[in-house]
C-alpha atoms as a PDB file:
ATOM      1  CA  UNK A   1      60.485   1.189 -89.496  1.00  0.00           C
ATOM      2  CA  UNK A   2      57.351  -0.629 -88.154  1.00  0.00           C
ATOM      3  CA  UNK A   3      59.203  -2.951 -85.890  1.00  0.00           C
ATOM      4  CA  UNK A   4      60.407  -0.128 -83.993  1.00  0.00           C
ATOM      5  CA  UNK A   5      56.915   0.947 -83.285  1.00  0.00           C
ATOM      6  CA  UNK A   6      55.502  -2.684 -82.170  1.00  0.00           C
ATOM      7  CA  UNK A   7      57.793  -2.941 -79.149  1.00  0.00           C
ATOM      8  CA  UNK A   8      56.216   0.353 -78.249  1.00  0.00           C
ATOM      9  CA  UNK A   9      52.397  -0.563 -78.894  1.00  0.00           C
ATOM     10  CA  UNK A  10      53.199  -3.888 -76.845  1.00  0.00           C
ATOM     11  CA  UNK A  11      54.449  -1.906 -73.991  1.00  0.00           C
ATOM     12  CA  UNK A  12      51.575   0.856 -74.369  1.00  0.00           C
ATOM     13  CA  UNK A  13      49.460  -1.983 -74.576  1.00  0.00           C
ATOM     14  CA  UNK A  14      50.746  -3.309 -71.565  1.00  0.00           C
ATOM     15  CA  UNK A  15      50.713   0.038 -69.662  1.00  0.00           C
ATOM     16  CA  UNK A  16      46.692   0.363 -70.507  1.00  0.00           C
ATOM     17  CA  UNK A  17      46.021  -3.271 -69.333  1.00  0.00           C
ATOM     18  CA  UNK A  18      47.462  -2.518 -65.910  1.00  0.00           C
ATOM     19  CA  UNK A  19      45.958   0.972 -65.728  1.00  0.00           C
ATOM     20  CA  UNK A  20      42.755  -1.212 -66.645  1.00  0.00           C
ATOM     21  CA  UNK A  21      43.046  -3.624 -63.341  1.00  0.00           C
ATOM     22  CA  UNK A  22      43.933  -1.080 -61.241  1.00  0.00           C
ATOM     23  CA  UNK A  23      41.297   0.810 -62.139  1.00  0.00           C
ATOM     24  CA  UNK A  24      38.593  -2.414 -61.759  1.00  0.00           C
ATOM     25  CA  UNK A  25      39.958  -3.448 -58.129  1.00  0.00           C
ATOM     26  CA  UNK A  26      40.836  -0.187 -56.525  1.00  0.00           C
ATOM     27  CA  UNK A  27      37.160  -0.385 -55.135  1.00  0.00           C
ATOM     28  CA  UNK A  28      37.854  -3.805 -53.773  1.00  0.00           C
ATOM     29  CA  UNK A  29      38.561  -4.736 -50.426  1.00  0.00           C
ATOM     30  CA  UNK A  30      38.270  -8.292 -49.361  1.00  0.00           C
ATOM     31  CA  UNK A  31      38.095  -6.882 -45.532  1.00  0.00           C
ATOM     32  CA  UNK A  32      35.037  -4.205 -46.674  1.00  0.00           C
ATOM     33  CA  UNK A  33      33.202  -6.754 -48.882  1.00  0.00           C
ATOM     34  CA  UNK A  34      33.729  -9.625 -46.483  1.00  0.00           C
ATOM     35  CA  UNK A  35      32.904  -8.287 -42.708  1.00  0.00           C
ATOM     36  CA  UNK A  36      33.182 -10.810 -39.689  1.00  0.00           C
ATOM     37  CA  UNK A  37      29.790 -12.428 -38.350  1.00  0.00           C
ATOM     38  CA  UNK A  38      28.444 -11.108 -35.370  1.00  0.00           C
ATOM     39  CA  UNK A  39      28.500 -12.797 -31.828  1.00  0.00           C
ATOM     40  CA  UNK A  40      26.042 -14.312 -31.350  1.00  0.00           C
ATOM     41  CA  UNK A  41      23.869 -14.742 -34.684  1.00  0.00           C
ATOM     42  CA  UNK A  42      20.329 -13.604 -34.154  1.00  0.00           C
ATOM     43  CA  UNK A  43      16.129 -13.893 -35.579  1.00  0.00           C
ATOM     44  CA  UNK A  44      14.134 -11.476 -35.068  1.00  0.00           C
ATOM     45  CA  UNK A  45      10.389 -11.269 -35.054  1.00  0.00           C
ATOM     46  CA  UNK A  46       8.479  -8.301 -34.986  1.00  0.00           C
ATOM     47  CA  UNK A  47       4.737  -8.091 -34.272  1.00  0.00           C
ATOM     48  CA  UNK A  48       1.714  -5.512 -33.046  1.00  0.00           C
ATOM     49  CA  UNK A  49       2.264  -6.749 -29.210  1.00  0.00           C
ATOM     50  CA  UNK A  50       6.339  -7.062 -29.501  1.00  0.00           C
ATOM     51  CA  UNK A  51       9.202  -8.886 -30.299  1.00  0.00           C
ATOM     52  CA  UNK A  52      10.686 -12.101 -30.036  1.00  0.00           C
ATOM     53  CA  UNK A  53      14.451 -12.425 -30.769  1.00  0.00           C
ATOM     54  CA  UNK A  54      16.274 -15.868 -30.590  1.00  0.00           C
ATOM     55  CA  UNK A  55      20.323 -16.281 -30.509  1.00  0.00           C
ATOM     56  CA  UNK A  56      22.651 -19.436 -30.847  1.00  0.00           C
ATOM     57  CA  UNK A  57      25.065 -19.380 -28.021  1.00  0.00           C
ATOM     58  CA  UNK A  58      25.802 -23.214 -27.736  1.00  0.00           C
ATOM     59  CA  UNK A  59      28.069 -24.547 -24.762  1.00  0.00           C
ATOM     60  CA  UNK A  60      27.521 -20.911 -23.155  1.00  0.00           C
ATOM     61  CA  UNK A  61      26.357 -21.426 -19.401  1.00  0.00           C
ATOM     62  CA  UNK A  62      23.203 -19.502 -19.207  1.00  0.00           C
ATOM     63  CA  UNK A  63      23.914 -18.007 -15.803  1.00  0.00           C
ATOM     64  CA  UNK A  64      26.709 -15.868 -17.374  1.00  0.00           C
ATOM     65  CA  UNK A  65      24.268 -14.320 -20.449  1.00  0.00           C
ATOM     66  CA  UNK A  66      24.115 -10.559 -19.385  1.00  0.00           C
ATOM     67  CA  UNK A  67      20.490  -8.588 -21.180  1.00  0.00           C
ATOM     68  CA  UNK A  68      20.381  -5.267 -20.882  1.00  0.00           C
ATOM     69  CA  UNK A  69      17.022  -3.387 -22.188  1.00  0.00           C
ATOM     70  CA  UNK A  70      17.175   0.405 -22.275  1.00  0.00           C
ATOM     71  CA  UNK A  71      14.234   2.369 -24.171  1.00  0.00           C
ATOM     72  CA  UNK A  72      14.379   0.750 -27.788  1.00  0.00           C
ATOM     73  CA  UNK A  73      17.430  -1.016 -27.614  1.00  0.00           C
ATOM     74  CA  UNK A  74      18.361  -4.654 -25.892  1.00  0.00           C
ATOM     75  CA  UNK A  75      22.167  -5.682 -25.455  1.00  0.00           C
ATOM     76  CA  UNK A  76      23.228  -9.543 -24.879  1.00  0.00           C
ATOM     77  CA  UNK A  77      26.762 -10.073 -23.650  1.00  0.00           C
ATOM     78  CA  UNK A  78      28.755 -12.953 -22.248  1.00  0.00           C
ATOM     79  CA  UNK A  79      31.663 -15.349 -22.597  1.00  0.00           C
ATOM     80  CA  UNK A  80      32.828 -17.832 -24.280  1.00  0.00           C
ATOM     81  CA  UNK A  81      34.864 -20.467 -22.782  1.00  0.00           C
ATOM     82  CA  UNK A  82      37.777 -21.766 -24.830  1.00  0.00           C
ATOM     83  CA  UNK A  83      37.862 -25.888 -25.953  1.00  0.00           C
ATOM     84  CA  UNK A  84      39.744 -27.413 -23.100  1.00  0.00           C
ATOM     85  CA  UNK A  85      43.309 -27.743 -24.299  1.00  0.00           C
ATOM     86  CA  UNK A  86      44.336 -31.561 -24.512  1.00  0.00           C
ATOM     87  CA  UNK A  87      48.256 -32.798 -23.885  1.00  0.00           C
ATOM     88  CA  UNK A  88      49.825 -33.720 -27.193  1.00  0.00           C
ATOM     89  CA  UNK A  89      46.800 -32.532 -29.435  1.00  0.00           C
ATOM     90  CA  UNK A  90      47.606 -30.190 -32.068  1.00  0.00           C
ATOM     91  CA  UNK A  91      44.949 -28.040 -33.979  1.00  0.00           C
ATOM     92  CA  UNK A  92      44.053 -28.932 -37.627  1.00  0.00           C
ATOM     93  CA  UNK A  93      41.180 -26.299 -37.563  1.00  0.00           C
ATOM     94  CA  UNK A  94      39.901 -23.762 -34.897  1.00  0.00           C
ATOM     95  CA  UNK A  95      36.998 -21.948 -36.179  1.00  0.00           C
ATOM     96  CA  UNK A  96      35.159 -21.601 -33.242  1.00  0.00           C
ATOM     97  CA  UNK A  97      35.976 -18.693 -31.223  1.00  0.00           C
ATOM     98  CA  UNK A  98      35.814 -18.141 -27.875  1.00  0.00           C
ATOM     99  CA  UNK A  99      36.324 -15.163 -25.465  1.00  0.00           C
ATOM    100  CA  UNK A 100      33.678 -11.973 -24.386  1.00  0.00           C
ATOM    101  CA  UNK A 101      31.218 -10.821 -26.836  1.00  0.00           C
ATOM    102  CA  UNK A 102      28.576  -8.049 -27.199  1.00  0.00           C
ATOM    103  CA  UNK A 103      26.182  -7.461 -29.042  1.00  0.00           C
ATOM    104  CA  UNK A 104      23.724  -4.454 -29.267  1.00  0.00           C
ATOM    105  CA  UNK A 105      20.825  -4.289 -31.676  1.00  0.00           C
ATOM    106  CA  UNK A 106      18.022  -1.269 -31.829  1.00  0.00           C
ATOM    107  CA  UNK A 107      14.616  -2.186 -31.661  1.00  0.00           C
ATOM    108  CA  UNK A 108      11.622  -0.696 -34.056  1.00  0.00           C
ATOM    109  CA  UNK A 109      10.145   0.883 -30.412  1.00  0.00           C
ATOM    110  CA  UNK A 110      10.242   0.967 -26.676  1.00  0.00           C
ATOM    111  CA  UNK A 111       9.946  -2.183 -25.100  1.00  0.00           C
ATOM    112  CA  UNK A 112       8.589  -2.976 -21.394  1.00  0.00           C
ATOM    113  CA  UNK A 113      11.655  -3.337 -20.000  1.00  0.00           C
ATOM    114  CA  UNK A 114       9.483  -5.309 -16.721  1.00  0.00           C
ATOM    115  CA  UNK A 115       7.936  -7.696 -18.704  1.00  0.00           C
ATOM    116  CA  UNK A 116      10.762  -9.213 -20.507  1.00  0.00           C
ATOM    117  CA  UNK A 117      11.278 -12.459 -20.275  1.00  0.00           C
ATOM    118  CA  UNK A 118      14.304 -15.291 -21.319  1.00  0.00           C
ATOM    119  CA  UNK A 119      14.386 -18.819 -21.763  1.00  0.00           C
ATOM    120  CA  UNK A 120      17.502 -20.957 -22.622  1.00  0.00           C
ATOM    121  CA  UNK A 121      16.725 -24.118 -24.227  1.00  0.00           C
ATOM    122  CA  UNK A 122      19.486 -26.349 -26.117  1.00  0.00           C
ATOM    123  CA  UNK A 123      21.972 -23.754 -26.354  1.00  0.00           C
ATOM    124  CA  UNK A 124      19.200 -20.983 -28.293  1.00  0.00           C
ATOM    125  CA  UNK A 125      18.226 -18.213 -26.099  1.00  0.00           C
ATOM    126  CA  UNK A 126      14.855 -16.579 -26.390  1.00  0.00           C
ATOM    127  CA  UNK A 127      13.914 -13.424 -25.733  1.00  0.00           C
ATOM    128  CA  UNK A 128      10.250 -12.228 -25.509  1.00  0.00           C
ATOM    129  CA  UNK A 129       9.620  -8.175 -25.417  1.00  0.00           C
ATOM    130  CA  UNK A 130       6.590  -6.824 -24.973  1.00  0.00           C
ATOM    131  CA  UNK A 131       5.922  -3.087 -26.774  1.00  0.00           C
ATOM    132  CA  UNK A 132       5.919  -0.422 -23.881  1.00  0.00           C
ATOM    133  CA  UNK A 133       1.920   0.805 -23.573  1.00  0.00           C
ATOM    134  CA  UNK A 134       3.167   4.209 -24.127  1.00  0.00           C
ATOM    135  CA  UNK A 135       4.689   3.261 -27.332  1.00  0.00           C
ATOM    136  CA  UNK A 136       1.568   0.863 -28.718  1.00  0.00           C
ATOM    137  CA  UNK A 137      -0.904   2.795 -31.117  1.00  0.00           C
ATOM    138  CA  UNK A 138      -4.034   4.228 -30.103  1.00  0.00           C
ATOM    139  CA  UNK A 139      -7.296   4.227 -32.053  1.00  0.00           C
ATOM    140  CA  UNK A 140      -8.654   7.778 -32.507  1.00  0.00           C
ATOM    141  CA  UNK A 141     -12.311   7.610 -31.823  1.00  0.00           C
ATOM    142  CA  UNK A 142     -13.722  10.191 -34.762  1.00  0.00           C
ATOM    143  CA  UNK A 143     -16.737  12.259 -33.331  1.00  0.00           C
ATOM    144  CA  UNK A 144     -19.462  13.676 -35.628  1.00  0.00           C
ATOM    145  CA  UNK A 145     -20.375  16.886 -34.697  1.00  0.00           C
END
């Protein structure tokens, strides 16, 4: 009589395990845990007077970087040229990607749109934004009466 119950228990057994795992990765999605870098990767400083914000763009001709500032948000967008394709040469690898990008990232407060200024330097842009005046805190002078 008990070895018709074991093949049972195994197979309840069994049935639990899976139930188990299914229950431990239904919450896992490589695509949700693993989310593709953004073009182009960026610093960011913050301080009292503004911002500073570097990005790699290497091998990205400077004259087609787009910036767009509006209010507290700055937008950088471009292109990417593809590797030049060579006769006879197959890929092993091709990691780097090529093509348009955009990229927009909000800023802690308004920035003075007029007195930003970019430099390109060994494929690292930096951007320098100064805090709008409106936007800057202001010292309350406290009167006695």
């Amino acid at each position: 009589m008990n070895r018709l119950y074991r093949p049972l228990s195994v197979w309840r057994e069994m049935d639990r395990i899976q139930r188990e795992m299914d229950r431990l990765f239904s919450g896992y999605s490589p695509s949700a845990h693993r989310a593709a870098p953004s073009y182009p990767p960026i610093n960011i400083w913050t301080k009292e007077e503004g911002q500073v914000i570097t990005a790699e763009m290497p091998g990205i001709d400077p004259d087609k970087i787009e910036i767009d500032v509006v209010a507290d948000s700055i937008t950088l967008s471009g292109e990417r040229n593809p590797d030049p394709e060579q006769e006879g040469m197959i890929y092993h690898r091709r990691e780097r990607n090529h093509g348009k990008f955009s990229r927009t990232i909000q800023l802690p407060f308004m920035v003075d749109a007029n007195k930003v200024e970019a430099k390109f330097t060994d494929g690292v842009l930096q951007i320098t934004l100064p805090r709008a005046e409106a936007d800057k805190p202001k010292k309350i002078a406290v009167k006695s009466a």
